[in-house]
Protein backbone atom coordinates (compact mmCIF):
# COMPACT_ATOMS: atom_id res chain seq x y z
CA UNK A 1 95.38 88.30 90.51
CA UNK A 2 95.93 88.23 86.90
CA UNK A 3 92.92 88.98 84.53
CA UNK A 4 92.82 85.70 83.28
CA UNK A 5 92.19 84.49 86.92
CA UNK A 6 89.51 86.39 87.21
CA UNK A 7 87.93 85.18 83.94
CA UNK A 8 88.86 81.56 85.76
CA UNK A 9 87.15 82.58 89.01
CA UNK A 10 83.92 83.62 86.95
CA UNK A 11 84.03 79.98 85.43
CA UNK A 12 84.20 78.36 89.03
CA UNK A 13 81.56 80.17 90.58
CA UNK A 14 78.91 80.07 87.65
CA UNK A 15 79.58 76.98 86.00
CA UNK A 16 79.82 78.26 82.53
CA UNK A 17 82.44 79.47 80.45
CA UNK A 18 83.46 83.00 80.07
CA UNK A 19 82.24 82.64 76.57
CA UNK A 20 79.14 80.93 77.15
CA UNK A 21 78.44 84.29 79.31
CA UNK A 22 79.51 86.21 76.25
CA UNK A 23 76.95 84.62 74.25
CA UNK A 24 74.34 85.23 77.13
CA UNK A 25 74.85 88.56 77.48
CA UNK A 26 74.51 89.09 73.65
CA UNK A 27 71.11 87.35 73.77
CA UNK A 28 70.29 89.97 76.62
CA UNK A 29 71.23 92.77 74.28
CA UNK A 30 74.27 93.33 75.59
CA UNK A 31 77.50 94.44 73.30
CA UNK A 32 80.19 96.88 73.12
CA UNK A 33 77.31 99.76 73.25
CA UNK A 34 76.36 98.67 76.63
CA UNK A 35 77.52 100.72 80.03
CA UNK A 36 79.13 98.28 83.02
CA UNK A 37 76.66 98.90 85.18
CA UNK A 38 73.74 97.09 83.73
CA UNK A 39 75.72 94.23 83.15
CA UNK A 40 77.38 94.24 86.57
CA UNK A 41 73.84 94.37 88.07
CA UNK A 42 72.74 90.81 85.92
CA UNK A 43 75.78 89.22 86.63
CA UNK A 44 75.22 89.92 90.49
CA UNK A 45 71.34 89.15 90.19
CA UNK A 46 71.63 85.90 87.78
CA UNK A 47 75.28 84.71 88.79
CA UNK A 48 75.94 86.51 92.06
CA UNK A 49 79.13 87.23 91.37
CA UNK A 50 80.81 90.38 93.00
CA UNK A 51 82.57 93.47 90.95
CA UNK A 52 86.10 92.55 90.51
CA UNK A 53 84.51 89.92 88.50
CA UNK A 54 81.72 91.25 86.87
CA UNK A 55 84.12 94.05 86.11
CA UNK A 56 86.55 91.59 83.92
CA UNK A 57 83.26 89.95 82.30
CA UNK A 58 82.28 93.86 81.27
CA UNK A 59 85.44 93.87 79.88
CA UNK A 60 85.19 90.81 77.76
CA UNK A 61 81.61 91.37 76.24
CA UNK A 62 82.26 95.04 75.52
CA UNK A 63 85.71 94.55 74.23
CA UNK A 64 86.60 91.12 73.72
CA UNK A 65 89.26 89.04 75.26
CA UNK A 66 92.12 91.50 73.59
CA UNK A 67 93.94 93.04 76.91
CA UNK A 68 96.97 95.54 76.98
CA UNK A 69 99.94 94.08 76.61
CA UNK A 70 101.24 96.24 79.77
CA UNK A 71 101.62 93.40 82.58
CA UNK A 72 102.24 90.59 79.93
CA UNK A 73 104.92 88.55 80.98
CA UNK A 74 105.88 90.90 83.76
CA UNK A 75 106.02 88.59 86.49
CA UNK A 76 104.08 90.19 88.59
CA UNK A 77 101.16 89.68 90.65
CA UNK A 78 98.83 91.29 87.51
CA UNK A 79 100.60 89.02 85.35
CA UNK A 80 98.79 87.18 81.84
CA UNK A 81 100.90 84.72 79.52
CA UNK A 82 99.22 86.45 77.09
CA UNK A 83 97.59 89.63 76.00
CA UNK A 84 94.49 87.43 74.67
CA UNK A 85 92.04 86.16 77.55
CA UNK A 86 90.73 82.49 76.95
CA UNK A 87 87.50 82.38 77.15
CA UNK A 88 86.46 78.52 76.58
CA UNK A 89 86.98 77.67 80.26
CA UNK A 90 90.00 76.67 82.14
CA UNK A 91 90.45 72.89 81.50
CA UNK A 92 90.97 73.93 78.03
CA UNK A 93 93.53 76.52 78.05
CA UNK A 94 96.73 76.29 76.93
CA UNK A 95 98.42 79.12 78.57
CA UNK A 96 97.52 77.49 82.27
């Protein structure tokens, strides 16, 4: 599953946007300070949402959407079209 997919997956099971989450999360105090687990432990207790993808929302509000460029355009299973995650939901992006 490529990280984007994840960041999709998020979208589908909490109704908002990765970014809208982003925003959340900064309004909870959250930022590039802030260790996984606390924000693993709101995602699951607001959102439910499992690891895997609380893990790739960790990534985006500590880091941003930037991602190595390692699997881009690989082909592989890991595989992103870009090393940039969209975050404004997946009806919108235009690297489907």
């Amino acid at each position: 599953m490529s990280f984007q997919a994840y960041l999709d997956a998020v979208e589908k099971k909490t109704g908002l946007t990765p970014r809208e989450l982003v925003a959340i999360a900064g309004e909870k105090g959250f930022d590039s300070s802030t260790a996984a687990t606390p924000i693993v432990q709101w995602l699951a207790d607001d959102y439910g949402l499992g690891r895997g993808h609380a893990m790739a929302m960790v990534h985006v509000i500590t880091k941003g959407p930037q991602i190595s460029a390692k699997h881009v355009g690989s082909g592989g299973t890991h595989a992103d079209p870009t090393d940039t995650l969209w975050l404004d939901g997946a009806a919108t992006n235009p690297h489907p």
